[in-house]
N, C-alpha and C. Protein backbone atom coordinates (compact mmCIF):
# COMPACT_ATOMS: atom_id res chain seq x y z
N UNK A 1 -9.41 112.32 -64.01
CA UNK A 1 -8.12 111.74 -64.32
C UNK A 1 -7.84 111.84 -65.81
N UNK A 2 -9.00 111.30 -66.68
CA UNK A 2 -8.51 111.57 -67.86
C UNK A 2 -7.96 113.25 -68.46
N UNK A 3 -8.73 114.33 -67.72
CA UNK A 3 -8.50 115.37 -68.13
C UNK A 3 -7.26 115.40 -68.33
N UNK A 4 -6.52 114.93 -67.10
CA UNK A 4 -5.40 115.47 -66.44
C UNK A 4 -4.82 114.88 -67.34
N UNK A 5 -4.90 113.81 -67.88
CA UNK A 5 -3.98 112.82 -68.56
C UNK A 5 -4.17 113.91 -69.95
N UNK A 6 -4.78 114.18 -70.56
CA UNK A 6 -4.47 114.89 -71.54
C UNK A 6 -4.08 116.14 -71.33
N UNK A 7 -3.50 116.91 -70.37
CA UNK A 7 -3.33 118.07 -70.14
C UNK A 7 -2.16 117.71 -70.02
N UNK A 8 -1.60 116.91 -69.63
CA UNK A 8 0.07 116.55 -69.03
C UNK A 8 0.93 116.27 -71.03
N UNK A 9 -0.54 115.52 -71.63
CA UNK A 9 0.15 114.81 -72.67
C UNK A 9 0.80 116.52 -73.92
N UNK A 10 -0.40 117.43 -73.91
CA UNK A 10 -0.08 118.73 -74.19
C UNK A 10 0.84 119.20 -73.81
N UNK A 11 1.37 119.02 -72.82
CA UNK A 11 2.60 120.07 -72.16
C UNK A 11 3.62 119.29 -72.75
N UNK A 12 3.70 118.25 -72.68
CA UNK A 12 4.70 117.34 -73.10
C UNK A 12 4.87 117.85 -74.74
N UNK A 13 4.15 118.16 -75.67
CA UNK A 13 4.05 118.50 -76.94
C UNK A 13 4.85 119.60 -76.87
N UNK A 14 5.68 119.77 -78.58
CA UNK A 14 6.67 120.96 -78.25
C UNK A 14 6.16 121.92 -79.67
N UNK A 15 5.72 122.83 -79.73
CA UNK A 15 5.52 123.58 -81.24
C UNK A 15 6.75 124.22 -81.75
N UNK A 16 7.36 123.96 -82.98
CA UNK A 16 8.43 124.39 -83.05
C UNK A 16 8.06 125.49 -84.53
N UNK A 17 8.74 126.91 -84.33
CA UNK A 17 8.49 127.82 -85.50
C UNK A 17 9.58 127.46 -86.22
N UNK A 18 9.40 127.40 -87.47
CA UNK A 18 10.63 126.92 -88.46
C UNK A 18 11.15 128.43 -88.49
N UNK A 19 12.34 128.27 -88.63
CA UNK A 19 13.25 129.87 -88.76
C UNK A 19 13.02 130.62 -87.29
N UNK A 20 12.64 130.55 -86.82
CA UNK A 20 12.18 131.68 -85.95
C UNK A 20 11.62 132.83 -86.40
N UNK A 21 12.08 133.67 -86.30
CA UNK A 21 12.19 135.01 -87.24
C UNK A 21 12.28 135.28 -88.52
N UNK A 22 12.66 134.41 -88.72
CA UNK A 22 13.46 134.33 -89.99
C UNK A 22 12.27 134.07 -90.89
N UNK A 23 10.97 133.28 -90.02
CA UNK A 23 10.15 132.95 -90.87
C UNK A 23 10.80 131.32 -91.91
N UNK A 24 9.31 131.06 -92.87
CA UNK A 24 9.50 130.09 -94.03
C UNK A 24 9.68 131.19 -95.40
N UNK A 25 10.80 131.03 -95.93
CA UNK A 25 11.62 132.21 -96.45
C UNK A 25 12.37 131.38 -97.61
N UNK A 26 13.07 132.43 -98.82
CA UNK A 26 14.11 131.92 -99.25
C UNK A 26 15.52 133.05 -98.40
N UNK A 27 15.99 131.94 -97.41
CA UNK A 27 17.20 132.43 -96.79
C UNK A 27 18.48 133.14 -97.20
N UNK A 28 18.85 134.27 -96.72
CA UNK A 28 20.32 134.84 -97.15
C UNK A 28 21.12 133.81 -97.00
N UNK A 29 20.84 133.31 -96.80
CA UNK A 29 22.47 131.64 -96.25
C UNK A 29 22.23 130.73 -97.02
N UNK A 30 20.97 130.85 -97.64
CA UNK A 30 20.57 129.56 -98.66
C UNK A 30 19.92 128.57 -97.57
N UNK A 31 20.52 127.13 -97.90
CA UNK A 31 19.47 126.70 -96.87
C UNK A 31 20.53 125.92 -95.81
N UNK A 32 21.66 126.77 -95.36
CA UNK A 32 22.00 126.57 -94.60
C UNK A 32 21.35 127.15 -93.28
N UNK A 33 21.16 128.37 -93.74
CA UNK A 33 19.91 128.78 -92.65
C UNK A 33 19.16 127.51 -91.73
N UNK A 34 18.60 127.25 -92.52
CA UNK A 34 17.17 126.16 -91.77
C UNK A 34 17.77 125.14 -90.96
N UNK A 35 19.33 124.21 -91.70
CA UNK A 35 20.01 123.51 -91.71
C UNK A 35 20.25 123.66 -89.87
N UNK A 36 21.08 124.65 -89.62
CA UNK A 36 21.49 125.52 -88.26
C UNK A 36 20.21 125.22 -87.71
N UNK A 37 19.34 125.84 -87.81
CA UNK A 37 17.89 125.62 -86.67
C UNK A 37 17.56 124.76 -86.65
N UNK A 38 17.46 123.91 -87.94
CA UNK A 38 17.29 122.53 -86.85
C UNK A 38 18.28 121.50 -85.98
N UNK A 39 19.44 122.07 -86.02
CA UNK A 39 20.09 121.45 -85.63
C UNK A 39 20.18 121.47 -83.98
N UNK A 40 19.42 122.85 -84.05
CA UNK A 40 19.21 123.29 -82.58
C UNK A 40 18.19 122.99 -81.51
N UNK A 41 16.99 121.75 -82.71
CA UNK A 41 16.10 121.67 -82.12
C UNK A 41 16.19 120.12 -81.60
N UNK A 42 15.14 119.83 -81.11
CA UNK A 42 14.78 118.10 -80.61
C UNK A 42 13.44 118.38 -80.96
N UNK A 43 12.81 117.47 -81.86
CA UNK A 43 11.94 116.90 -82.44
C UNK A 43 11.33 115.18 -82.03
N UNK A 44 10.17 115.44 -81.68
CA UNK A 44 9.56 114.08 -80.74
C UNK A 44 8.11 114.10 -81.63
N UNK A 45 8.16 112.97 -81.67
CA UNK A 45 6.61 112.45 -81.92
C UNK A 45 5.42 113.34 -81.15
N UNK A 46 4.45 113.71 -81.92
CA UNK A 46 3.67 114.63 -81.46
C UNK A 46 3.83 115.93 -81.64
N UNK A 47 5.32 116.46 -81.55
CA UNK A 47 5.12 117.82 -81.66
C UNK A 47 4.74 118.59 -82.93
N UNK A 48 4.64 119.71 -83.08
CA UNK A 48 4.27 120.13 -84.43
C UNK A 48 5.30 121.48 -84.96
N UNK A 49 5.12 121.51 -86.12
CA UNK A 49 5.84 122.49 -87.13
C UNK A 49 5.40 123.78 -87.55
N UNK A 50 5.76 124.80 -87.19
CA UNK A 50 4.47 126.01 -87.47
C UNK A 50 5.93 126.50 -88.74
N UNK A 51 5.30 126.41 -89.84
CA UNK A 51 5.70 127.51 -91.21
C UNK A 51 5.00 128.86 -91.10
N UNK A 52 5.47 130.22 -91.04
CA UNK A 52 5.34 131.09 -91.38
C UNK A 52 5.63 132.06 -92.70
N UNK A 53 5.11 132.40 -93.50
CA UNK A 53 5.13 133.05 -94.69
C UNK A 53 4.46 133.64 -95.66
N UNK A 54 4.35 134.58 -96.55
CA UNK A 54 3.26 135.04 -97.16
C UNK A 54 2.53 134.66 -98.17
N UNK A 55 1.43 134.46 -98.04
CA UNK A 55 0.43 133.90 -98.62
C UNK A 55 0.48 134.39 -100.14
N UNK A 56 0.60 133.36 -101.02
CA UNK A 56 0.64 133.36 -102.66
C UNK A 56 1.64 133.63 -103.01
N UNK A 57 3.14 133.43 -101.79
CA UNK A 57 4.02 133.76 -102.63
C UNK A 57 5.02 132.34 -101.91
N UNK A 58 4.84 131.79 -100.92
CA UNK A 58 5.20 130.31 -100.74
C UNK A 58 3.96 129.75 -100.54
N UNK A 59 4.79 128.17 -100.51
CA UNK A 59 4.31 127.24 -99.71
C UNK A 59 4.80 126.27 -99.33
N UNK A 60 4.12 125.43 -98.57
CA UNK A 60 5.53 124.02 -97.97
C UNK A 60 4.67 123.00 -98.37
N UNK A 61 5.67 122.17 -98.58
CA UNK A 61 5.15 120.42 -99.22
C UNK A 61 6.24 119.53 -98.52
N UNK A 62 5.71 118.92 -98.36
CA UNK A 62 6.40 117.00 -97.28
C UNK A 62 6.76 116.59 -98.31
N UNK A 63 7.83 116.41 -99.01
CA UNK A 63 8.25 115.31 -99.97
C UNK A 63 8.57 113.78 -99.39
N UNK A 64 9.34 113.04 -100.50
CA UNK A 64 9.95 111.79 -100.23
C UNK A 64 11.47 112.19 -99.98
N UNK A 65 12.08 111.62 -99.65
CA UNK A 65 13.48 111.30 -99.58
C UNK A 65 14.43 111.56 -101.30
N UNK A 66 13.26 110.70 -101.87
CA UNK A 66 13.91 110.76 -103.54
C UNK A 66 13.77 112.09 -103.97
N UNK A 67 12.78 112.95 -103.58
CA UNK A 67 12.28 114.07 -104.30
C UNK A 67 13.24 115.29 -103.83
N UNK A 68 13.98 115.32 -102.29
CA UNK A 68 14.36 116.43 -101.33
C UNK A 68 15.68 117.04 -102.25
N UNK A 69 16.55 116.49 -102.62
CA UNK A 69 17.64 116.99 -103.33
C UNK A 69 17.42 117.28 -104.52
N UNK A 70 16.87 116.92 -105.31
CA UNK A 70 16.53 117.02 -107.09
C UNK A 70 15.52 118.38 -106.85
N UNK A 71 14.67 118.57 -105.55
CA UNK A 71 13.59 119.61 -106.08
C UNK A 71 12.47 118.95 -106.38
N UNK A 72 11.75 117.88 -106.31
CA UNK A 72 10.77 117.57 -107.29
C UNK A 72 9.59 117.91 -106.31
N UNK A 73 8.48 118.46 -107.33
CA UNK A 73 7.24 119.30 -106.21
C UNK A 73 6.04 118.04 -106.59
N UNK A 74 6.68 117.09 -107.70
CA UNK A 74 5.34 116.52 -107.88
C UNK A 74 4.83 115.41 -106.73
N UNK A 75 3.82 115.07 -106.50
CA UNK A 75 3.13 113.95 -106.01
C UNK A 75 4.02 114.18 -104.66
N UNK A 76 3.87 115.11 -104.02
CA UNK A 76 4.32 115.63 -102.46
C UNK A 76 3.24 115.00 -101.33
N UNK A 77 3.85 114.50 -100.43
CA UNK A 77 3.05 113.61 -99.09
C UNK A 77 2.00 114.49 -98.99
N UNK A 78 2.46 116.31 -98.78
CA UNK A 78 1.13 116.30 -98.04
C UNK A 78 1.82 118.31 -98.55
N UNK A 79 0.48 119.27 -99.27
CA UNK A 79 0.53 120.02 -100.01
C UNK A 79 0.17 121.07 -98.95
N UNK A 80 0.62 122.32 -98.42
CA UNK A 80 0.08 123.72 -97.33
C UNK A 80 0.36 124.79 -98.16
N UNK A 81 -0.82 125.35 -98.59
CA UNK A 81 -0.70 126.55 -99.41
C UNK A 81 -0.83 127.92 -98.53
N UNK A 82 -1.67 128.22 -97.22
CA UNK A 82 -2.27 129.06 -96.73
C UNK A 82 -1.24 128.94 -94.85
N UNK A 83 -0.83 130.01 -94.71
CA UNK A 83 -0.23 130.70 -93.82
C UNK A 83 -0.79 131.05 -92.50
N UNK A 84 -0.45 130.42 -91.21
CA UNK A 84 0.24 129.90 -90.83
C UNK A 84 -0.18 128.53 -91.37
N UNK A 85 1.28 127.14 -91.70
CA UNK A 85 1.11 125.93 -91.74
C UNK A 85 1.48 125.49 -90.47
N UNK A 86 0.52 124.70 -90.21
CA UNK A 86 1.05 123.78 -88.98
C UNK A 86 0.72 122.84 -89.10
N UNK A 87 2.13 121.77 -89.08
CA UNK A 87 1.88 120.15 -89.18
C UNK A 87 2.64 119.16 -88.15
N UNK A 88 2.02 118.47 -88.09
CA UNK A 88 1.84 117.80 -86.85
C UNK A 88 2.89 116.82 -87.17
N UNK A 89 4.02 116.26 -86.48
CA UNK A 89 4.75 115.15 -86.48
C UNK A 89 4.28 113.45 -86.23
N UNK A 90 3.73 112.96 -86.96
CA UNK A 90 2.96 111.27 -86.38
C UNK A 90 3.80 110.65 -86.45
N UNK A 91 4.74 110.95 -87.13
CA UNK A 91 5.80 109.28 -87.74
C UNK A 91 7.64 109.72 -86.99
N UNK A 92 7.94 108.50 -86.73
CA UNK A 92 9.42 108.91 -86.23
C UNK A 92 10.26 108.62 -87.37
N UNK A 93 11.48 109.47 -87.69
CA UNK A 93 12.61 109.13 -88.97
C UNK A 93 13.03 110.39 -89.73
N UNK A 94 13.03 110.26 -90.58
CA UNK A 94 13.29 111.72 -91.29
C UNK A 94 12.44 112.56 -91.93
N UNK A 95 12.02 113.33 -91.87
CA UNK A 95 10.90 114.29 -92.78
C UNK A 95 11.80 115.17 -93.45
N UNK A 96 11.31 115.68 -94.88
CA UNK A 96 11.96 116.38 -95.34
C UNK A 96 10.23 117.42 -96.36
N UNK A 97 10.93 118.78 -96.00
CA UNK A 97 10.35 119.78 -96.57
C UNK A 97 10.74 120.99 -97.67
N UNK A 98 9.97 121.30 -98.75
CA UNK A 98 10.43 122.58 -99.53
C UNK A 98 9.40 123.39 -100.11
N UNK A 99 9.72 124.22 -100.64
CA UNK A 99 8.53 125.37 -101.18
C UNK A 99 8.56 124.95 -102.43
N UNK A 100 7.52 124.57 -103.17
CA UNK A 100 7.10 124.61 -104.33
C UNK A 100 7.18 125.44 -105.73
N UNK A 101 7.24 126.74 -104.84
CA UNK A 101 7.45 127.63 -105.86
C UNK A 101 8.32 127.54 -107.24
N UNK A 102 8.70 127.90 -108.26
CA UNK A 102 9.32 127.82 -108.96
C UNK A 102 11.50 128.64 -108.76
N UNK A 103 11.75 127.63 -108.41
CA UNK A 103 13.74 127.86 -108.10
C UNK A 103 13.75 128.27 -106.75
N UNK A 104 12.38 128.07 -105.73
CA UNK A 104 12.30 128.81 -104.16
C UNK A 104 13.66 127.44 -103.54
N UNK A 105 12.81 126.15 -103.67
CA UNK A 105 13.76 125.29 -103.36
C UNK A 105 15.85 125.26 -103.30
N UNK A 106 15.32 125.21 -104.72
CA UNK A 106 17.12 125.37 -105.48
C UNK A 106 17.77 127.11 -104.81
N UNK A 107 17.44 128.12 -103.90
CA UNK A 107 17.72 128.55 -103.68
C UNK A 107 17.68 128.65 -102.59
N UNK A 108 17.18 127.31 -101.78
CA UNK A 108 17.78 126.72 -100.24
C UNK A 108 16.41 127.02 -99.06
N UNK A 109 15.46 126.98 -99.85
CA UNK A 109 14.27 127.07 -98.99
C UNK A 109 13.97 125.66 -98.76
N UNK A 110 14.37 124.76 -97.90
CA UNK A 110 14.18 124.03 -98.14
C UNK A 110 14.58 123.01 -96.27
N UNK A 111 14.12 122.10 -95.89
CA UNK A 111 14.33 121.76 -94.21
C UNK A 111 14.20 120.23 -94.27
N UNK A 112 15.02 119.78 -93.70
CA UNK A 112 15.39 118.36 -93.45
C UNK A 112 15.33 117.97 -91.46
N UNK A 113 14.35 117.03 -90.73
CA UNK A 113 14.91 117.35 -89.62
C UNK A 113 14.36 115.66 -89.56
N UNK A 114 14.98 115.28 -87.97
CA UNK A 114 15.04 114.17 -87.34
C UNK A 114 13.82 114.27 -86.54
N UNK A 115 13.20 113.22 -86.24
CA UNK A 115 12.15 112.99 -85.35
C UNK A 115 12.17 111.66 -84.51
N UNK A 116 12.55 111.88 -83.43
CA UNK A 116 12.33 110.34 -82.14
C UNK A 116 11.24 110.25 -81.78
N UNK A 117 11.04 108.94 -81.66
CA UNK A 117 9.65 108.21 -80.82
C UNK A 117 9.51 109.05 -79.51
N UNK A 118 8.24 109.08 -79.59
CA UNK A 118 7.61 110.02 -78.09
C UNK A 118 8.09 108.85 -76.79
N UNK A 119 8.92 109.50 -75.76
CA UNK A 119 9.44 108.60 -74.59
C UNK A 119 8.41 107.63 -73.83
N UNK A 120 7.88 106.58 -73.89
CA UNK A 120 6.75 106.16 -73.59
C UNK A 120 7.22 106.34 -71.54
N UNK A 121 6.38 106.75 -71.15
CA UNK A 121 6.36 106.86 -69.34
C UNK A 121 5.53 105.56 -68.58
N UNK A 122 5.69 104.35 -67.98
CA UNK A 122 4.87 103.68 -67.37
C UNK A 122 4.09 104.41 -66.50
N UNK A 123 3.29 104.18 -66.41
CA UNK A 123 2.17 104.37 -65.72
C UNK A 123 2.50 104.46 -64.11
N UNK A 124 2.71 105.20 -63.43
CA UNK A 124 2.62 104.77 -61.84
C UNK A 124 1.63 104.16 -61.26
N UNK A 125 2.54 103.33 -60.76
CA UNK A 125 1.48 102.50 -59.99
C UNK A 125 1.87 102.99 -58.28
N UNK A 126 0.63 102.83 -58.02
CA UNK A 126 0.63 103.27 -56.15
C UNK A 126 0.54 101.90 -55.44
N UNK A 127 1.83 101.49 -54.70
CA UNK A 127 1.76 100.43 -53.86
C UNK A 127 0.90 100.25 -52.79
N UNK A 128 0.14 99.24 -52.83
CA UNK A 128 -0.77 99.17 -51.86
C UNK A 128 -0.65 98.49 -50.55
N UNK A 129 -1.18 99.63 -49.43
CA UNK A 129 -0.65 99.18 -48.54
C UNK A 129 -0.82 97.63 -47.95
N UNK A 130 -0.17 96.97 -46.82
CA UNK A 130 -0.20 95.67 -46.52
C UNK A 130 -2.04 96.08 -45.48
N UNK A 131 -2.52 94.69 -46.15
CA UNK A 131 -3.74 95.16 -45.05
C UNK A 131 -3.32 95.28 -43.02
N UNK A 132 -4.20 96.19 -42.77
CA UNK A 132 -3.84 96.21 -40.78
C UNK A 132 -4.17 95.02 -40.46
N UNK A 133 -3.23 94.78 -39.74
CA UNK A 133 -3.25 92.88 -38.80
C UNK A 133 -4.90 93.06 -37.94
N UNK A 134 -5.61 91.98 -37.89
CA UNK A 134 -7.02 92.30 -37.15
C UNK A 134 -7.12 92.61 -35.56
N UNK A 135 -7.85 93.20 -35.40
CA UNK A 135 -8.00 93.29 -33.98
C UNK A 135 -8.36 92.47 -32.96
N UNK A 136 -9.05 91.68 -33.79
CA UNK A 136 -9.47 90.17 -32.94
C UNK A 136 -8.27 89.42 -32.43
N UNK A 137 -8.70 88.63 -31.66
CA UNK A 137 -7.69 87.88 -30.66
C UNK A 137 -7.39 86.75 -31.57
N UNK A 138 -6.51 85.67 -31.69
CA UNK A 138 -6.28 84.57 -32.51
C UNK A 138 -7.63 83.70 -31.70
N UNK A 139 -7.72 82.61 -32.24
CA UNK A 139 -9.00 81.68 -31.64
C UNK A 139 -8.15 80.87 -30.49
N UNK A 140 -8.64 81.09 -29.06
CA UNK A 140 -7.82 80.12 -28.08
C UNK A 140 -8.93 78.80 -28.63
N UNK A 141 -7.85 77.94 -27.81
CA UNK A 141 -9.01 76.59 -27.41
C UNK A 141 -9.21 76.46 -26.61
N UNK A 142 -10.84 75.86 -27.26
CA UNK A 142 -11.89 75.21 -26.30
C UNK A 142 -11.45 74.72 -25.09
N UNK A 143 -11.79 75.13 -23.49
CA UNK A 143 -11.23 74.32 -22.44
C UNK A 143 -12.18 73.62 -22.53
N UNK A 144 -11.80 72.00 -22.02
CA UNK A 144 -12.83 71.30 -21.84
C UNK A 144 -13.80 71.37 -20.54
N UNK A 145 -15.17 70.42 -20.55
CA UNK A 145 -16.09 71.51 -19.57
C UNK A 145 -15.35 70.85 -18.57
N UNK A 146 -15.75 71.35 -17.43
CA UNK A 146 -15.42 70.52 -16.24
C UNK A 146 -15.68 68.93 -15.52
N UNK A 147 -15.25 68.52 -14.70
CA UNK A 147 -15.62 67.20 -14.56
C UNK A 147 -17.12 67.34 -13.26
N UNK A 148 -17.82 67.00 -13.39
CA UNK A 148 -19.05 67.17 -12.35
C UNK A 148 -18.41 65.92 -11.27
N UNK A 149 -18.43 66.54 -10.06
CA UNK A 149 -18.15 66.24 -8.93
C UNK A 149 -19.04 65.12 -7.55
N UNK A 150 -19.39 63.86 -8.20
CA UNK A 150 -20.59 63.50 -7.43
C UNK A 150 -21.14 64.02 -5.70
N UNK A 151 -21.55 64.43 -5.24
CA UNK A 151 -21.84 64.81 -4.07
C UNK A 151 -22.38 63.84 -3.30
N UNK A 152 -21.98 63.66 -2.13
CA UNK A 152 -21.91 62.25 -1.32
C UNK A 152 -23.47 62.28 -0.60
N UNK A 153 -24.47 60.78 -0.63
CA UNK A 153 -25.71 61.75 0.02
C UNK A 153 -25.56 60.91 1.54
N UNK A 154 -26.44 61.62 1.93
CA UNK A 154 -26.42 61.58 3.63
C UNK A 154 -27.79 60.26 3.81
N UNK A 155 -27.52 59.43 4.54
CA UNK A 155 -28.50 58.61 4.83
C UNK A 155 -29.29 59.14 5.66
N UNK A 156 -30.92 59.09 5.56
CA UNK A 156 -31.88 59.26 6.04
C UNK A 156 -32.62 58.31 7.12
N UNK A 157 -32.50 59.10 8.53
CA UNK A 157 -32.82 57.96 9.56
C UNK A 157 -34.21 57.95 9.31
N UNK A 158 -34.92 56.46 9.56
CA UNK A 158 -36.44 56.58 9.80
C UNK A 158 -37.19 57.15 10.96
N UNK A 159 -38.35 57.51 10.71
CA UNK A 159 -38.84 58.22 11.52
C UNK A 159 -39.71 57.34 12.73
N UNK A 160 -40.16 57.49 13.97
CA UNK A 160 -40.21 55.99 14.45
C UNK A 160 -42.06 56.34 14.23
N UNK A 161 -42.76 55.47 14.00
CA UNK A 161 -44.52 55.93 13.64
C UNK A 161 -44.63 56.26 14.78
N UNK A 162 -45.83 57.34 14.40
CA UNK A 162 -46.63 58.16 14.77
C UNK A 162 -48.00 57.56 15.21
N UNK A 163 -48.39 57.74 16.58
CA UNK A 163 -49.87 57.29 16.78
C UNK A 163 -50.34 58.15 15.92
N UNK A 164 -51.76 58.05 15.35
CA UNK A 164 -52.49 58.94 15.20
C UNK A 164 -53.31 59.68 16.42
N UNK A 165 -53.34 60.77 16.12
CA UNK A 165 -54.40 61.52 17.20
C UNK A 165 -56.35 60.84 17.18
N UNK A 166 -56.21 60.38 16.39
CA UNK A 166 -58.02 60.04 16.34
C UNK A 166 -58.26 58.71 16.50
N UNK A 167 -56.79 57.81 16.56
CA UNK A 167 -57.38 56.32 17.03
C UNK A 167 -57.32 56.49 18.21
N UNK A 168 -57.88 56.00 19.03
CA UNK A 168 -57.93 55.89 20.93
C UNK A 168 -57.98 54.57 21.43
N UNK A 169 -57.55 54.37 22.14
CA UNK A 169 -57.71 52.97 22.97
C UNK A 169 -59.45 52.27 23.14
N UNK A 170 -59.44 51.48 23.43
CA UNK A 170 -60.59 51.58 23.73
C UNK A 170 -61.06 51.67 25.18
N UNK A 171 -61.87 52.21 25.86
CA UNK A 171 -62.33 51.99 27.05
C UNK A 171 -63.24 51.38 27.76
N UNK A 172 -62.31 51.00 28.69
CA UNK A 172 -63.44 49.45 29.21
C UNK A 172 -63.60 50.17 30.48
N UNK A 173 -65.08 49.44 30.66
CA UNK A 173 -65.90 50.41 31.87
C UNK A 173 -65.72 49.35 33.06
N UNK A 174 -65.46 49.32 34.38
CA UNK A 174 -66.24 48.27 34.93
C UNK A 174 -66.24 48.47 35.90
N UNK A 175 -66.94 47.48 36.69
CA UNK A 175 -68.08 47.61 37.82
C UNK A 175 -69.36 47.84 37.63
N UNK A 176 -69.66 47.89 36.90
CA UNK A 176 -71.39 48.08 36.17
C UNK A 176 -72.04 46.72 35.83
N UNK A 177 -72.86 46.43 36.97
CA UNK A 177 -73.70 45.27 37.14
C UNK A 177 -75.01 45.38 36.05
N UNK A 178 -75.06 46.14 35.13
CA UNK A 178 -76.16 46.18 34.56
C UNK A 178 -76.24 45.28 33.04
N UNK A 179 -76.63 44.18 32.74
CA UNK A 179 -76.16 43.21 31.99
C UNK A 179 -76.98 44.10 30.74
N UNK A 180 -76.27 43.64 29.23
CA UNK A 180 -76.18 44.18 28.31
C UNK A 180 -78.15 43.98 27.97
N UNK A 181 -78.42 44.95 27.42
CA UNK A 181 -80.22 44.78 26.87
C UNK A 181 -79.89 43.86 25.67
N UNK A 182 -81.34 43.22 25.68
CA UNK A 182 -81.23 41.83 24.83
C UNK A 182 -81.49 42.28 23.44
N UNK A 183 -80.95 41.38 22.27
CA UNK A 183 -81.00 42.22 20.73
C UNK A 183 -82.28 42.38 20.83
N UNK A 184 -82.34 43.54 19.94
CA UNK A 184 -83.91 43.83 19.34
C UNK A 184 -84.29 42.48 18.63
N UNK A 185 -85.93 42.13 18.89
CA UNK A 185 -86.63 41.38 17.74
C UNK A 185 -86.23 40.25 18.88
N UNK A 186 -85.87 39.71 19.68
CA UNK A 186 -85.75 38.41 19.92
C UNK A 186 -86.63 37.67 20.80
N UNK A 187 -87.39 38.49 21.68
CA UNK A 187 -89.22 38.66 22.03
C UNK A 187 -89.97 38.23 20.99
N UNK A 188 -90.18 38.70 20.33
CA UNK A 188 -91.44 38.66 19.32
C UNK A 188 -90.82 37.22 18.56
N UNK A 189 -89.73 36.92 18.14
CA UNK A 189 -89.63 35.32 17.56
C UNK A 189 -90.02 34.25 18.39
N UNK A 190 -89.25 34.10 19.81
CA UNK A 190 -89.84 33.34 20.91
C UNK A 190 -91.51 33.58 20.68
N UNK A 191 -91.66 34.26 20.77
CA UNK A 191 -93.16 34.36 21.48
C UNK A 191 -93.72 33.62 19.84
N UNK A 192 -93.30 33.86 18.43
CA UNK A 192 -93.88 33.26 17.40
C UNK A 192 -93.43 31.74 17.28
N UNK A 193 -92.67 31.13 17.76
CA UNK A 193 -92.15 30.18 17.94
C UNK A 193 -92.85 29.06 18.96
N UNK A 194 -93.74 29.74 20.46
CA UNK A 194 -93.69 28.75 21.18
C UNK A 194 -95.29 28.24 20.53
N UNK A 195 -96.03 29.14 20.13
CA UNK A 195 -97.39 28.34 19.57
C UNK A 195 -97.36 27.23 18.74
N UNK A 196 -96.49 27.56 17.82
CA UNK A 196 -96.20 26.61 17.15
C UNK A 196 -96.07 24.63 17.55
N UNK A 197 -94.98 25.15 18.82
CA UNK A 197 -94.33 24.20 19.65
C UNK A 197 -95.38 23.47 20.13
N UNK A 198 -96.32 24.09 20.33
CA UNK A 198 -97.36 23.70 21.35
C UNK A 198 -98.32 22.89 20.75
N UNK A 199 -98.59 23.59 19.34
CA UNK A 199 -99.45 23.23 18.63
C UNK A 199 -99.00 21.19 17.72
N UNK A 200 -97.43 21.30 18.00
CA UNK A 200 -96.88 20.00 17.40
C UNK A 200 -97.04 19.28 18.66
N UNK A 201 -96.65 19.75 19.20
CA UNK A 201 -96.69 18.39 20.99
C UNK A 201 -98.46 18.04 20.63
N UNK A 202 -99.38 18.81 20.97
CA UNK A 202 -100.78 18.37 20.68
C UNK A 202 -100.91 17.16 19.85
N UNK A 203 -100.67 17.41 18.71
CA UNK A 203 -100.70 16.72 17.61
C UNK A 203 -100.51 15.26 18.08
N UNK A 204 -99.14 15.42 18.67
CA UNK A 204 -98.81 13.96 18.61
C UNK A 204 -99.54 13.29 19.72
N UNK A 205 -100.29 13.63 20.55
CA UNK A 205 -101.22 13.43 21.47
C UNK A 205 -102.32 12.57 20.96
N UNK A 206 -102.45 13.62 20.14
CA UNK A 206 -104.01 12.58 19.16
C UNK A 206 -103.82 11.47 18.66
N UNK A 207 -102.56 11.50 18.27
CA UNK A 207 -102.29 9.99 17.81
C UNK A 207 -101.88 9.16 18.15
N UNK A 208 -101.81 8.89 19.50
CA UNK A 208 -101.65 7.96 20.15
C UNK A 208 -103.30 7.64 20.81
């Protein structure tokens, strides 16, 4: 970009040959000559001035304003002895130029021209586009959750009990004349029991 920017600012620059042809000269017209060409030109900030002429026999000097009509070569803005001169325009207003030489001036070598401020250009600016609307959906709302629905419960009949399979009735036998056998051990106590018995009845025998 910057290149470009200084490549545009060059083109914009205008080089202008004083005289044309005619060269930096003392003119057959005097210095109506010069007078005419510049009248023909447009002069802008930046552009530049090319003097043409032969070496050691002109030269051009930038005077003041006070100096341009009288001739005066002394204490000149800015001194070009050597061929081609080329000077650059910085300042906008009037410039005024003459040859140094001795009576080159007074015999109309001599250039007065106008210079305007360089056109200042804003800058383009590139409008930027509006951003693309999003693709996303706007945010719905939240439905609320649902309401849970109690479910009705079913009463449970009881079940009526269950015999078990392994309790049984009991079974009673009968007609069986055979009377139950006597507990174990109940022999042998009798039988330890009646000596005893026998032995106390005695007793009381004797003592009577």
């Amino acid at each position: 970009m910057v290149a470009s920017m200084h490549f545009h600012g060059a083109m914009a620059q205008t080089t202008h040959v004083v005289g044309d042809t005619l060269g930096w000269t003392i003119a057959p017209g005097g210095a109506a000559a010069y007078t005419t060409w510049a009248s023909q030109q447009s002069f802008t900030v930046g552009d530049s001035l090319v003097f043409n002429f032969m070496n050691g026999q002109h030269d051009v000097a930038e005077v003041a304003a006070a100096a341009y009509d009288p001739c005066t070569s002394t204490n000149p803005i800015s001194l070009t002895t050597t061929s081609p001169a080329s000077l650059t325009l910085t300042t906008a207003g009037t410039h005024y130029y003459i040859c140094t030489f001795t009576s080159h001036c007074q015999a109309g070598q001599k250039l007065t021209i106008n210079v305007s401020a360089a056109a200042t250009t804003p800058p383009s600016v590139t409008p930027t586009p509006p951003p693309s609307p999003s693709t996303t959906n706007p945010r719905t709302p939240t439905s609320p959750p649902p309401t849970a629905t109690p479910t009705p419960t079913t009463p449970t009949e009881p079940c009526p009990p269950t015999s078990s399979p392994s309790a049984s009735p009991p079974t009673i036998v009968t007609g069986s004349t055979t009377p139950p056998p006597p507990p174990s051990g109940g022999a042998s106590s009798f039988n330890a029991i009646l000596p005893a018995s026998l032995l106390a009845i005695g007793l009381a025998f004797l003592n009577y």
